[in-house]
C-alpha atoms as a PDB file:
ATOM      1  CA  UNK A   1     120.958 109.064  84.910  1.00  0.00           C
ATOM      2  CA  UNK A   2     121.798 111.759  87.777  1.00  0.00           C
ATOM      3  CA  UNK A   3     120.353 110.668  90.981  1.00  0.00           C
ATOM      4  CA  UNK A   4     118.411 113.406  93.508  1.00  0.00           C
ATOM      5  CA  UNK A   5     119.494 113.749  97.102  1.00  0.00           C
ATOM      6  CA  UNK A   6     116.283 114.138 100.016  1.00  0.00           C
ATOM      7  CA  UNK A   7     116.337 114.188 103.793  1.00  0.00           C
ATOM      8  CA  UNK A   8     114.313 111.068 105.551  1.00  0.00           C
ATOM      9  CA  UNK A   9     111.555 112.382 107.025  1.00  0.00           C
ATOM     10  CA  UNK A  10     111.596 114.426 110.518  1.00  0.00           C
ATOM     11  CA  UNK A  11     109.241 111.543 111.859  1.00  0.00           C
ATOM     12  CA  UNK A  12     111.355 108.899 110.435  1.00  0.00           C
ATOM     13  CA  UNK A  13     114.642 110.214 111.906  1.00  0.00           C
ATOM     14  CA  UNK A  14     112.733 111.108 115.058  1.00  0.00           C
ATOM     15  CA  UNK A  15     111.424 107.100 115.524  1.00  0.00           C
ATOM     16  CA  UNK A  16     115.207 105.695 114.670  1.00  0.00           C
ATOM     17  CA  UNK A  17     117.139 107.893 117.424  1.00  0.00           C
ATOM     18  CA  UNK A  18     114.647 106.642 119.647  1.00  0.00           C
ATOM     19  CA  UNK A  19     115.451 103.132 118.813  1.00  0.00           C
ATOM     20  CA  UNK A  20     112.209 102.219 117.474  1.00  0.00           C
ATOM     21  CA  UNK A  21     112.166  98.688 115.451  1.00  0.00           C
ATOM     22  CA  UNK A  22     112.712  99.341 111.568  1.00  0.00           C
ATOM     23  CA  UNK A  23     112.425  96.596 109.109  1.00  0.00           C
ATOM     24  CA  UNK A  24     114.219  96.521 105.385  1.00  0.00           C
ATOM     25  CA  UNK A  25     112.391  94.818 102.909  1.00  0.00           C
ATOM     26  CA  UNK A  26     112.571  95.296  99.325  1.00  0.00           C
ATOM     27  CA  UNK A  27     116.526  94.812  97.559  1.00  0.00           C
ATOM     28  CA  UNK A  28     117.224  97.680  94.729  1.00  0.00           C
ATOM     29  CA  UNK A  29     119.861  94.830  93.397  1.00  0.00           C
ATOM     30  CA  UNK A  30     117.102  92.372  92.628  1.00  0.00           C
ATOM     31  CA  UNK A  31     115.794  94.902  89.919  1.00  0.00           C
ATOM     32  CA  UNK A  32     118.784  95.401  88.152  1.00  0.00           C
ATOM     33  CA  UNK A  33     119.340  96.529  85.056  1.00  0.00           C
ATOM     34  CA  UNK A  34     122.437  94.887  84.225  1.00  0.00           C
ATOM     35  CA  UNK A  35     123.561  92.201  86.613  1.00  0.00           C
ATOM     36  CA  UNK A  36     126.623  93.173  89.270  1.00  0.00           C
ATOM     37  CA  UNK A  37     129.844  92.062  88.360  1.00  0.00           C
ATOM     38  CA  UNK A  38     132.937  92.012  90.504  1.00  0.00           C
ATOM     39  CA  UNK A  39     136.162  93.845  89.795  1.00  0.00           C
ATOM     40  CA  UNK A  40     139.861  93.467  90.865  1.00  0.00           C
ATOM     41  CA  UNK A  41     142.185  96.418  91.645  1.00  0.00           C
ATOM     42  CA  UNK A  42     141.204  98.849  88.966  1.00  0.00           C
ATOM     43  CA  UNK A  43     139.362 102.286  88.859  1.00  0.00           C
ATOM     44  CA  UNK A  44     136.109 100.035  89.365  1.00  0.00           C
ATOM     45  CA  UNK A  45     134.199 101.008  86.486  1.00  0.00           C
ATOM     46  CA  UNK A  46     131.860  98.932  84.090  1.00  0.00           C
ATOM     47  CA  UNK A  47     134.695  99.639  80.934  1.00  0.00           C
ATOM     48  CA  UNK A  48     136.812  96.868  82.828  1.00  0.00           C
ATOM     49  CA  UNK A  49     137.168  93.618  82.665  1.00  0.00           C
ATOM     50  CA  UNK A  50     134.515  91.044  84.923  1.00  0.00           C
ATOM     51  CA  UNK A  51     136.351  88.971  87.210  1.00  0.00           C
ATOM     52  CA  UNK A  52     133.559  87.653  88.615  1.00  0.00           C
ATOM     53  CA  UNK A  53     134.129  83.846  90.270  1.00  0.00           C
ATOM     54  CA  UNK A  54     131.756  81.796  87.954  1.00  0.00           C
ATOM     55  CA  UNK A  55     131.550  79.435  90.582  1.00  0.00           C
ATOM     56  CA  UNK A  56     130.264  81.966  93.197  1.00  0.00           C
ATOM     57  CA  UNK A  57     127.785  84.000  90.847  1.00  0.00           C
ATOM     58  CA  UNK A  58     126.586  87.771  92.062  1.00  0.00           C
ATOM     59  CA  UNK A  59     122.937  86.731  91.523  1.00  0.00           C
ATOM     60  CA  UNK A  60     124.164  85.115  95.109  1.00  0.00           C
ATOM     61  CA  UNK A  61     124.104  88.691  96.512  1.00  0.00           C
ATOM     62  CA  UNK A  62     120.067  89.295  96.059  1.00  0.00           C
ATOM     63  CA  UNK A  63     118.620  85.672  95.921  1.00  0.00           C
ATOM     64  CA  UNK A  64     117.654  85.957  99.774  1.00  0.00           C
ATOM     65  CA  UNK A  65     120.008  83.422 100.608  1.00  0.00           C
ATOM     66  CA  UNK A  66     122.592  84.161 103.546  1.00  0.00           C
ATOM     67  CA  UNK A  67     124.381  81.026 103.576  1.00  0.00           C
ATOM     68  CA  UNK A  68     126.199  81.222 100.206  1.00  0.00           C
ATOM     69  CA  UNK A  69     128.422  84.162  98.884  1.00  0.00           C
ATOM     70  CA  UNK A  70     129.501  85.588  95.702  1.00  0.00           C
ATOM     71  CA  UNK A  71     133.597  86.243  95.351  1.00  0.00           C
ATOM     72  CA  UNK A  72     135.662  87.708  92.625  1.00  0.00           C
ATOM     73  CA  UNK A  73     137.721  85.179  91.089  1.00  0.00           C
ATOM     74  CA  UNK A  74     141.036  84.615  93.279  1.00  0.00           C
ATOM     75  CA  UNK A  75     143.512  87.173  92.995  1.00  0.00           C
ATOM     76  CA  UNK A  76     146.505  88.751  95.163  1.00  0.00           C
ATOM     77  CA  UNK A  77     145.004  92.224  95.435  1.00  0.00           C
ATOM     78  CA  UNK A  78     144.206  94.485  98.070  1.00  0.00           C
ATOM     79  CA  UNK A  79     141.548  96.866  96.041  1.00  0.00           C
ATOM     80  CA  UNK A  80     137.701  94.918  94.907  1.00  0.00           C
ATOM     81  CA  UNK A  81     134.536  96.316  93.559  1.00  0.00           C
ATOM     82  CA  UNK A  82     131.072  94.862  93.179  1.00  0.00           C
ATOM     83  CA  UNK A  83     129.176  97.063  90.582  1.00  0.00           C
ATOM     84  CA  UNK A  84     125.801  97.977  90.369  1.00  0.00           C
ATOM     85  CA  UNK A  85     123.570  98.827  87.231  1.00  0.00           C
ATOM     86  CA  UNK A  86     120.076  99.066  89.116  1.00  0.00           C
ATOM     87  CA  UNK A  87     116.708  99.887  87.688  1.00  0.00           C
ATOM     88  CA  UNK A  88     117.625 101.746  84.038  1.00  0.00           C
ATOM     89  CA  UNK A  89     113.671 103.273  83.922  1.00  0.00           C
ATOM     90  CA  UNK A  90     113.258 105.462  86.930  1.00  0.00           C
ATOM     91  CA  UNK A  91     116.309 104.788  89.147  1.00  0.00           C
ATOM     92  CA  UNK A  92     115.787 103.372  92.471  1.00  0.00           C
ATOM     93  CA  UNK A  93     114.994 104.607  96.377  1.00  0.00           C
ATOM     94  CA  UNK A  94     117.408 104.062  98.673  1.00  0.00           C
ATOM     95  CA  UNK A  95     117.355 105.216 102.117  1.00  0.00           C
ATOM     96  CA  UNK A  96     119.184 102.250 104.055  1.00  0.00           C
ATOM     97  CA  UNK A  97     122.455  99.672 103.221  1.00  0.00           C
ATOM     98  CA  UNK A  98     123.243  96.117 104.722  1.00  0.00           C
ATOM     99  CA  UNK A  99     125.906  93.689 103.686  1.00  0.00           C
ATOM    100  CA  UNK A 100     124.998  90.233 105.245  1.00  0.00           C
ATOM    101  CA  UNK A 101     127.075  87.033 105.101  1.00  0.00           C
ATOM    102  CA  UNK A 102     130.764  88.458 104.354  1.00  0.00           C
ATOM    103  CA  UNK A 103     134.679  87.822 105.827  1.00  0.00           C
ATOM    104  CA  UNK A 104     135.486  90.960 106.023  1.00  0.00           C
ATOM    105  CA  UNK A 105     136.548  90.653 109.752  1.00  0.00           C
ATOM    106  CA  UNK A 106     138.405  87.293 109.275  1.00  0.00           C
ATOM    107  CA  UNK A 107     141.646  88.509 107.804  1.00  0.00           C
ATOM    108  CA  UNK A 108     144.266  88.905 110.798  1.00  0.00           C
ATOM    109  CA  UNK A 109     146.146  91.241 109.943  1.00  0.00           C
ATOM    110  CA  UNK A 110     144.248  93.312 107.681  1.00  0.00           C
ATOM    111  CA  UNK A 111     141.915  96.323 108.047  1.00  0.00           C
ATOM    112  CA  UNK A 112     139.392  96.062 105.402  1.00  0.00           C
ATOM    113  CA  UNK A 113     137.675  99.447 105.064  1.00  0.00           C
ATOM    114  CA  UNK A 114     134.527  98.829 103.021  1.00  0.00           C
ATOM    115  CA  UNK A 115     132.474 101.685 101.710  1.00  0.00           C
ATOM    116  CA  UNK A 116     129.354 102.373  99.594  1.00  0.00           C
ATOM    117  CA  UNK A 117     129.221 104.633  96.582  1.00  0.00           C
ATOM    118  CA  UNK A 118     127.278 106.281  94.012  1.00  0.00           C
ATOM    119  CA  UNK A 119     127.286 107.755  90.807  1.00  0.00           C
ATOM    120  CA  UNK A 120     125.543 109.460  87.868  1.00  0.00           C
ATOM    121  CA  UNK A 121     127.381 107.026  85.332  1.00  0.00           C
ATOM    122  CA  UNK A 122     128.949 103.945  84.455  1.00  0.00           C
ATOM    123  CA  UNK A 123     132.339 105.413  84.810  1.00  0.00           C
ATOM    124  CA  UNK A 124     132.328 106.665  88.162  1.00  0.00           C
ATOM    125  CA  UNK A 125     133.130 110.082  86.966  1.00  0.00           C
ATOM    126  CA  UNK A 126     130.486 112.230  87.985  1.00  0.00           C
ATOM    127  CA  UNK A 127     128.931 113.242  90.896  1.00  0.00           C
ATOM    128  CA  UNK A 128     130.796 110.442  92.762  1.00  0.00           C
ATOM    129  CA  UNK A 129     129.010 110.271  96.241  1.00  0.00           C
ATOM    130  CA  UNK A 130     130.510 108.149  99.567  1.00  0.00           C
ATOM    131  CA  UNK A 131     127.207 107.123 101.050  1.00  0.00           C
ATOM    132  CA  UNK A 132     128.316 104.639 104.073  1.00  0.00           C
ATOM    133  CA  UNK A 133     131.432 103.507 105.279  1.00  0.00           C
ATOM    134  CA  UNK A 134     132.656 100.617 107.623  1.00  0.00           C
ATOM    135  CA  UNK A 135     136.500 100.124 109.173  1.00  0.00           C
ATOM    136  CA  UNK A 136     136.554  96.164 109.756  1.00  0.00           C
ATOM    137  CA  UNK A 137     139.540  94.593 111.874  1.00  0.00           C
ATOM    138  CA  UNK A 138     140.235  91.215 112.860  1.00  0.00           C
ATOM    139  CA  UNK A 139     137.374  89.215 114.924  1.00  0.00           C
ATOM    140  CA  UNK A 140     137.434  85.966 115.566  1.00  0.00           C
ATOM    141  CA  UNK A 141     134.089  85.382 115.580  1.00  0.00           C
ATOM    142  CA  UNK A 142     134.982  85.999 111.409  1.00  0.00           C
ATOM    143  CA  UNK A 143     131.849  86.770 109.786  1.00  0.00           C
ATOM    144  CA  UNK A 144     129.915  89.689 110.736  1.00  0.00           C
ATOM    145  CA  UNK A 145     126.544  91.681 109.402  1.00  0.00           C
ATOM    146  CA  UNK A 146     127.099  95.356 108.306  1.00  0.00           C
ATOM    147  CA  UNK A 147     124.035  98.284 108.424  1.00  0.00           C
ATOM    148  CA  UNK A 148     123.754 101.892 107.692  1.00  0.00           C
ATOM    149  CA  UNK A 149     120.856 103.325 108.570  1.00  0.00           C
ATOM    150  CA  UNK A 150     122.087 107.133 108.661  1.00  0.00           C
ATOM    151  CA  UNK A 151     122.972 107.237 104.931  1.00  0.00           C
ATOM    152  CA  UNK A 152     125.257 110.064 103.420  1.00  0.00           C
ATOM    153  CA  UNK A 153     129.346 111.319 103.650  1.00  0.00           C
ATOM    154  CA  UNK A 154     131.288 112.246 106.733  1.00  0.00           C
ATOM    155  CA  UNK A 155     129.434 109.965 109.415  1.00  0.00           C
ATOM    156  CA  UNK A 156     125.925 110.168 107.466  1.00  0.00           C
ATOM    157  CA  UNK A 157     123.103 113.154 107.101  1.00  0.00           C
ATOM    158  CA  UNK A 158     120.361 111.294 106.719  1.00  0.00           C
ATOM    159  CA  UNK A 159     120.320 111.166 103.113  1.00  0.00           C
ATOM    160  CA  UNK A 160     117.407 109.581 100.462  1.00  0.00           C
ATOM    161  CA  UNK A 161     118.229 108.851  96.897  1.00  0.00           C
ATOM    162  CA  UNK A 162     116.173 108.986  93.989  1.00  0.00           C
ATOM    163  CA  UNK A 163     116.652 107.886  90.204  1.00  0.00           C
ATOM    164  CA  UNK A 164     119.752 106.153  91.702  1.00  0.00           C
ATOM    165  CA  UNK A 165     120.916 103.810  89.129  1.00  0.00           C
ATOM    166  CA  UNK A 166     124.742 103.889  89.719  1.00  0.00           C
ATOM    167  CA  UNK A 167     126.131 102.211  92.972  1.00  0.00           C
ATOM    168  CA  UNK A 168     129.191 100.205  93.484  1.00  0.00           C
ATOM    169  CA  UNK A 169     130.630  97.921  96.540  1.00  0.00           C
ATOM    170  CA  UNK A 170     134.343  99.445  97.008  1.00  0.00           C
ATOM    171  CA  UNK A 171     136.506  96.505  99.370  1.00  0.00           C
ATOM    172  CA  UNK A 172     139.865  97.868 100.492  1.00  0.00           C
ATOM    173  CA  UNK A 173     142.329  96.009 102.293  1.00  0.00           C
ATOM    174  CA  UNK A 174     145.329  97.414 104.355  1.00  0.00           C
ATOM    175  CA  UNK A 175     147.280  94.270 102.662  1.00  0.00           C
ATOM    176  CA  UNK A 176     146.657  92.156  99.573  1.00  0.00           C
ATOM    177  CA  UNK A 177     143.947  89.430 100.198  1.00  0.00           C
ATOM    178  CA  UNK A 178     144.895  85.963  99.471  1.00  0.00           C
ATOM    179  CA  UNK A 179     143.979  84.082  96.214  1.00  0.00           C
ATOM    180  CA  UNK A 180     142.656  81.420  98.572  1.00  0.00           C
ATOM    181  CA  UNK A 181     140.420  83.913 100.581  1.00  0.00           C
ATOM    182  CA  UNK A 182     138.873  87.146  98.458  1.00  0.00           C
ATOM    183  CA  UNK A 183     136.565  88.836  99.862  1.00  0.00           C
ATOM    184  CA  UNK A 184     132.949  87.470  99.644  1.00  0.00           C
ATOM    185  CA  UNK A 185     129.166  88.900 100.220  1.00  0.00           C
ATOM    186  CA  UNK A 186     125.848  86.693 100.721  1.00  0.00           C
ATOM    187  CA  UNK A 187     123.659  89.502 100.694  1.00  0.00           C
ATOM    188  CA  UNK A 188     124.145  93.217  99.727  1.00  0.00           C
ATOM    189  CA  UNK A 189     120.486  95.354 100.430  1.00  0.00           C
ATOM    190  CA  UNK A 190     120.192  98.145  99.429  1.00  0.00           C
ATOM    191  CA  UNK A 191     116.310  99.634  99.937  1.00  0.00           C
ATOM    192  CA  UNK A 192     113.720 101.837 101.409  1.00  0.00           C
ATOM    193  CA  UNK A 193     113.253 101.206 105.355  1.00  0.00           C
ATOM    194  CA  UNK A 194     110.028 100.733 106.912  1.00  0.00           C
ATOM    195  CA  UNK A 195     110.278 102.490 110.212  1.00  0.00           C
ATOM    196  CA  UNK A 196     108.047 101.540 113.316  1.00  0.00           C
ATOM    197  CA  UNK A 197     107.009 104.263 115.854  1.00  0.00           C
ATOM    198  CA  UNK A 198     106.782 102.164 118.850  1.00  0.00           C
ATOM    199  CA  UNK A 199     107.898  98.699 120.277  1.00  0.00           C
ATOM    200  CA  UNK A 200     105.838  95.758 120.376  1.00  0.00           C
ATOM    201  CA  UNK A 201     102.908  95.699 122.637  1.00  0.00           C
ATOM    202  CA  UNK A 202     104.119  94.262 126.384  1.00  0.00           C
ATOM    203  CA  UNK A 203     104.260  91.520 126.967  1.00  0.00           C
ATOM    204  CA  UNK A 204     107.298  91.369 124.175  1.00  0.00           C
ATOM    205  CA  UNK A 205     110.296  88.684 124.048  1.00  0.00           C
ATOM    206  CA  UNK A 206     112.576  90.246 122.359  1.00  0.00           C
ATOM    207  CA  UNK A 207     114.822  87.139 122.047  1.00  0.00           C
ATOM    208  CA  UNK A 208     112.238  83.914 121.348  1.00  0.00           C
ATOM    209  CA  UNK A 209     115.516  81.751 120.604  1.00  0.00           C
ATOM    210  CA  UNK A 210     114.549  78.087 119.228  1.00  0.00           C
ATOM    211  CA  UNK A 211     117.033  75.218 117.976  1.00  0.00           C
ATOM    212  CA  UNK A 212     115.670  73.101 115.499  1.00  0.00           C
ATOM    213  CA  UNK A 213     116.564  69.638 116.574  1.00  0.00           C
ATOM    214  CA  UNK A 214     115.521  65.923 115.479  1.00  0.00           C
ATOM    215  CA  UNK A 215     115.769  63.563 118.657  1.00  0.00           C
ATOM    216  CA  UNK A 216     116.082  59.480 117.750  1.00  0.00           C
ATOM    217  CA  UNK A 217     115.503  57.217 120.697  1.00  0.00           C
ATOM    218  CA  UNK A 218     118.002  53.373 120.249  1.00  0.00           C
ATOM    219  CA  UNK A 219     117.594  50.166 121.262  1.00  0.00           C
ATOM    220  CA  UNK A 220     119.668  51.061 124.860  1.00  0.00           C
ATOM    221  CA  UNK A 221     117.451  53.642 125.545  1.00  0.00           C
ATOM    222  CA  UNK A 222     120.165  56.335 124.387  1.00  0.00           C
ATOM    223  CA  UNK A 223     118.834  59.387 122.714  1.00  0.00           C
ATOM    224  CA  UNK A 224     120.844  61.127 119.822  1.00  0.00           C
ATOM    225  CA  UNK A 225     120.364  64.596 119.154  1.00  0.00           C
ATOM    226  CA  UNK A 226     120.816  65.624 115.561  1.00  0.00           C
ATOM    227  CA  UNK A 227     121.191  69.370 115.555  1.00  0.00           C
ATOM    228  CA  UNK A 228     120.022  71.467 112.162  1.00  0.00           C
ATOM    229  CA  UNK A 229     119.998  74.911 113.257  1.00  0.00           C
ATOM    230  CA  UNK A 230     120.938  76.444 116.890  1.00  0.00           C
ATOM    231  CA  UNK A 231     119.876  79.163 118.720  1.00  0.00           C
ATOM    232  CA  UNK A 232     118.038  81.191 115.903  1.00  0.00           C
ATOM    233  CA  UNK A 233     114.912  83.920 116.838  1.00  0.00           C
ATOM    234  CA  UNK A 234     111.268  83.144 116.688  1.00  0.00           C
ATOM    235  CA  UNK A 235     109.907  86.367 116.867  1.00  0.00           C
ATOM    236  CA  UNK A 236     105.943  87.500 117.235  1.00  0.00           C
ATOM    237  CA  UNK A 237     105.927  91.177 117.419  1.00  0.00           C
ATOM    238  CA  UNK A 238     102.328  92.775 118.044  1.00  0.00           C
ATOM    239  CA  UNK A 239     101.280  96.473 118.322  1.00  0.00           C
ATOM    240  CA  UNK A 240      97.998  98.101 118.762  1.00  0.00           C
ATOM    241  CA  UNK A 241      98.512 101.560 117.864  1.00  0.00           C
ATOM    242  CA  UNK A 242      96.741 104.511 118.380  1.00  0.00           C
ATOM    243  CA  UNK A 243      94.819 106.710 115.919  1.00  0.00           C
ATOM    244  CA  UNK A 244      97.493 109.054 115.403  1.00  0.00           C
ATOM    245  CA  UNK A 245     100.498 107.083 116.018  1.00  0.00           C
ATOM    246  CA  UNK A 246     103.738 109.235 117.092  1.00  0.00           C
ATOM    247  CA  UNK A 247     106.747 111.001 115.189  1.00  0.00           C
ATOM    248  CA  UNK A 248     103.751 111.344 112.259  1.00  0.00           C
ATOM    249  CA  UNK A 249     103.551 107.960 111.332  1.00  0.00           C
ATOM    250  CA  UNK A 250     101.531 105.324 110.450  1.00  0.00           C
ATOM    251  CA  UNK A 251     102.224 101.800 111.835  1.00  0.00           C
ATOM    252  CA  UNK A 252      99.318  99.792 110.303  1.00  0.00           C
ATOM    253  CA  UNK A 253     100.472 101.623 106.613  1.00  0.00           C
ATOM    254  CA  UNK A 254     104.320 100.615 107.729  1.00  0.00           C
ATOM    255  CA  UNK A 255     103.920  96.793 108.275  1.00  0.00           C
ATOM    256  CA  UNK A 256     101.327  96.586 105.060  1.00  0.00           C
ATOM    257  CA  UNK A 257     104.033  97.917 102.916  1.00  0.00           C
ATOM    258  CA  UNK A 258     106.433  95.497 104.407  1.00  0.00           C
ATOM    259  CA  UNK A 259     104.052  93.154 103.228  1.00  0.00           C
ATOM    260  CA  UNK A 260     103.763  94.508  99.797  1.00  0.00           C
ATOM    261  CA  UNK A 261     108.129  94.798  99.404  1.00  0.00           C
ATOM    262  CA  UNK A 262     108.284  91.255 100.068  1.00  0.00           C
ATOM    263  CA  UNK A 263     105.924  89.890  97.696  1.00  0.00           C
ATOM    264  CA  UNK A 264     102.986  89.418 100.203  1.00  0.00           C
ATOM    265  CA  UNK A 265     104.647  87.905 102.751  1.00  0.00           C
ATOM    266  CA  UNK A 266     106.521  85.535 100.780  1.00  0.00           C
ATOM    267  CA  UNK A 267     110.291  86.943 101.172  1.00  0.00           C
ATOM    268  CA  UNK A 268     112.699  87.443 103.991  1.00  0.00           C
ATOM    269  CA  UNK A 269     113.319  90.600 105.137  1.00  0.00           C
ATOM    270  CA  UNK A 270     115.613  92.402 107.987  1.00  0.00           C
ATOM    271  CA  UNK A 271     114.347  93.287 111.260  1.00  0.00           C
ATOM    272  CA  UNK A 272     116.564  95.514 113.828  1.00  0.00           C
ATOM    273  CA  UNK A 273     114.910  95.982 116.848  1.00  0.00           C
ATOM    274  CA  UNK A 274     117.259  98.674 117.789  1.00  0.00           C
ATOM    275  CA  UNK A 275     118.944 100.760 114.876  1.00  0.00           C
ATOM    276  CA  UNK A 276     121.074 103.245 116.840  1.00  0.00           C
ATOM    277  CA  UNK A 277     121.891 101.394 120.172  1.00  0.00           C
ATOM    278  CA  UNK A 278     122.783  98.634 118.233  1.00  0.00           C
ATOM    279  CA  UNK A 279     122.556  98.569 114.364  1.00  0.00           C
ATOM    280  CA  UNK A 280     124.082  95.105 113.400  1.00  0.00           C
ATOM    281  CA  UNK A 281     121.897  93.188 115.670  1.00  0.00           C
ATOM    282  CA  UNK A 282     119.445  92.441 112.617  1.00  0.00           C
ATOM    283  CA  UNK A 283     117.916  89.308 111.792  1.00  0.00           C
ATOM    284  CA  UNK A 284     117.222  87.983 108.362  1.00  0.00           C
ATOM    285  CA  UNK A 285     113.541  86.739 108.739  1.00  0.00           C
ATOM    286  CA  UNK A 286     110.508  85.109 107.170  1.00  0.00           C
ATOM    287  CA  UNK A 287     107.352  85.526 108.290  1.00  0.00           C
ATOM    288  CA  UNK A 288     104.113  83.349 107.765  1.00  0.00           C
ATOM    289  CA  UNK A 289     102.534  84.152 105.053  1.00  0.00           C
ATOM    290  CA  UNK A 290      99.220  85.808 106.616  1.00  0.00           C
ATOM    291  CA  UNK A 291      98.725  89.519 107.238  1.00  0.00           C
ATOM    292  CA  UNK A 292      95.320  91.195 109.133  1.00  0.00           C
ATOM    293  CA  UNK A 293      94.228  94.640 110.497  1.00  0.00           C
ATOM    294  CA  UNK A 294      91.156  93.513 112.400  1.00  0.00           C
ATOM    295  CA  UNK A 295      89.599  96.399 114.855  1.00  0.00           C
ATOM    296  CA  UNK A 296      89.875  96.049 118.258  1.00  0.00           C
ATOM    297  CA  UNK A 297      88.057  98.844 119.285  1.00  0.00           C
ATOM    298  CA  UNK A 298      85.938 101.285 117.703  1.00  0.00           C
ATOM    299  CA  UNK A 299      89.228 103.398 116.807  1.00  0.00           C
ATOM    300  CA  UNK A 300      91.571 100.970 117.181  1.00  0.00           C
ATOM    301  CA  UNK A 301      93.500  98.018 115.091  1.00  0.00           C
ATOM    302  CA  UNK A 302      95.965  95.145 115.872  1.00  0.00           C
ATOM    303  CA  UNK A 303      98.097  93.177 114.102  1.00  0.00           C
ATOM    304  CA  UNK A 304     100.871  91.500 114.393  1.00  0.00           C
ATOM    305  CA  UNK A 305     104.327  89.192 113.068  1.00  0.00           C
ATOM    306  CA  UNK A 306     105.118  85.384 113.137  1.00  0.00           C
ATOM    307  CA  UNK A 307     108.520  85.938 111.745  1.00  0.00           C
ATOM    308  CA  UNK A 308     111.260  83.077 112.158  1.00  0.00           C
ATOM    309  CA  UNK A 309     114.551  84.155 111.533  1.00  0.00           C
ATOM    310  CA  UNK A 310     117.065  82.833 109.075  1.00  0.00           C
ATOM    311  CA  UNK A 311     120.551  80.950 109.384  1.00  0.00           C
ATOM    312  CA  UNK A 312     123.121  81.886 109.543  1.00  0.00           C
ATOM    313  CA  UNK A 313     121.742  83.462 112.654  1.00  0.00           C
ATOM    314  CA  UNK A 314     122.783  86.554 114.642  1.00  0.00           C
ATOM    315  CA  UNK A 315     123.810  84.611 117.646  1.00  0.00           C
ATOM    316  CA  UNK A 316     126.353  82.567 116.034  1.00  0.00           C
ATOM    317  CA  UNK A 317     128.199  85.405 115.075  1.00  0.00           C
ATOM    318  CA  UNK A 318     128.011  86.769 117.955  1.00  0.00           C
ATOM    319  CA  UNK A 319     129.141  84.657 120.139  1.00  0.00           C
END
C-alpha cells in the first residue's frame, strides 16, 4: 500500500506556532493489522526473525498503560526496530508521533538517536520516508517523553499521511546496549492531533498538581503518610469560544472529536499545553467520562475538561 503525503492545514499550523493547547487522542498502533514485533540489528524488515521479549509483549506499546514497557529480548547490539503493520484496509492518518515511557536517556555513555520511518512495504524498500527524529544523551533524570508535532525529513514540513500502513521504530545507539538494559517503550502514538485555537478561558491553572495520599492516625497520636502517586496534574480546562473561532477552526468540533478518538471519553489521551515552546511537557490524561455544549448565550457555547493526568507523571521526570 503506497501512502499519500498532505500539508496540515494553514489554520492548524497557524494555532501550533502560536502555542495553542493540542491534544492526541486516537493510537494508529491499536488498529493494527499485524501486531509490532521488535527486531535486533538487522535491515529491520518483517522477512526477519521476531525477537520480541515474551515477557515484555508490544501489545504494551498501545494498551494506554505508561507504567510498563515492551523490550526486545536481551541482546548486545547497538541497532533495534519496532515494526509496524497498521490498518491493512485504508491505511491510517497520521499527522503527530509520541514515544512515552522509554530509557532512551539513561545510558551514560551512549547517544541513542531514535527516528521514525515509513514505507510503502514490508521490506522497507520503497519510498522509505524519515518522518521525525530525536538525538537522546545521557540524563539523569533517565526516562523521558518524546513528541513530534512538525512531522516530515530534515527538521519537519508539516507533513500528513494517508493510507499509511508501513511504519517502523528505528533505535540506534552510539555503543552496543547491554543485554541487561535494551531499549524499552510504554507507549508509541502515532495519530491525528486535535488542535485548539485558544487557551483556556482565565481564570486557568495551568499546573492543578495533586498527590494522592492515604493518612492513618496511631495510638500516639502519630500520623503516617502512605504516598500512591506524587505531584501529578488535575487539570479543568474551559473555553467559551466565539462563533467563528480563529486560524479557521472549530473548538466545540475539536474537543467532540477528542471525545469520539477516545471511545467517548473512556481513554487517556495526551494533552500539551504548549507544542512549540515546549513539546515534551505532555501529560497522559483521563478525563471524566461526561461531555456538554450547553449555550451560554444566544451565539455562544461552553464546555469544558475534568482531565486527571496519569503516572508516571511529567513532574517526576522532570525533576
Amino acid at each position: 500500500m503506497a501512502y499519500a503525503i498532505g500539508t496540515l492545514s494553514a489554520g492548524n499550523q497557524s494555532a501550533y506556532l502560536a502555542d495553542k493547547p493540542l491534544f492526541l487522542g486516537r493510537n494508529a498502533l491499536a488498529y493494527y493489522n499485524a501486531a509490532p514485533q521488535w527486531r535486533t540489528g538487522g535491515s529491520g524488515t518483517w522477512a526477519e526473525t521476531d525477537t520480541t521479549n515474551s515477557t515484555w509483549p508490544t501489545s504494551l506499546t498501545y494498551d494506554r498503560y505508561q507504567h510498563i514497557a515492551s523490550r526486545p529480548a536481551g541482546s548486545s547490539a547497538s541497532l533495534f526496530y519496532l515494526l509496524l503493520d497498521l490498518d491493512s484496509t485504508a491505511g491510517e492518518s497520521i499527522d503527530s508521533v509520541a514515544i512515552l515511557g522509554n530509557n532512551f536517556c539513561s545510558y551514560s555513555g551512549n547517544t541513542v538517536t531514535v527516528t521514525i520511518q515509513i514505507a510503502d512495504d514490508s521490506t522497507f524498500s520503497s519510498n522509505v520516508r524519515t518522518i521525525a527524529t530525536w538525538t537522546c544523551n545521557y540524563s539523569a533524570l533517565g526516562s523521558q517523553r518524546l513528541t513530534c508535532w512538525n512531522l516530515g525529513p530534515s527538521g519537519g514540513a508539516y507533513e500528513v499521511y494517508t493510507s499509511l500502513r508501513y511504519a517502523r521504530l528505528r533505535i540506534q545507539g552510539s555503543t552496543n546496549f547491554s543485554s541487561a538494559t535494551p531499549p524499552e517503550v510504554s507507549e508509541l502514538i502515532l495519530g491525528r492531533r486535535r488542535q485548539m485555537s485558544a487557551a483556556p478561558d482565565e481564570p486557568w491553572d495551568p499546573y492543578g498538581f495533586e498527590s494522592d495520599v492515604i493518612d492513618h492516625r496511631g495510638g500516639t497520636g502519630v500520623d503516617t503518610r502512605y504516598t500512591r502517586v506524587e505531584a501529578r496534574r488535575h487539570l479543568r480546562p474551559t473555553w467559551t469560544p466565539s462563533p467563528s473561532d480563529r486560524y479557521s477552526l472549530d473548538d466545540a468540533a475539536t474537543v467532540l472529536a477528542l471525545y469520539r478518538d477516545t471511545a467517548h471519553g473512556t481513554r487517556p489521551f495526551l494533552w500539551c499545553e504548549a507544542p512549540y515552546s515546549s513539546p515534551f511537557i505532555a501529560q497522559w490524561m483521563l478525563a471524566s467520562g461526561g461531555f456538554s455544549l450547553p449555550y451560554v448565550s444566544v451565539l455562544q457555547k461552553s464546555f469544558g475538561l475534568d482531565m486527571m493526568e496519569q503516572a508516571p507523571t511529567v513532574e517526576s521526570e522532570v525533576t
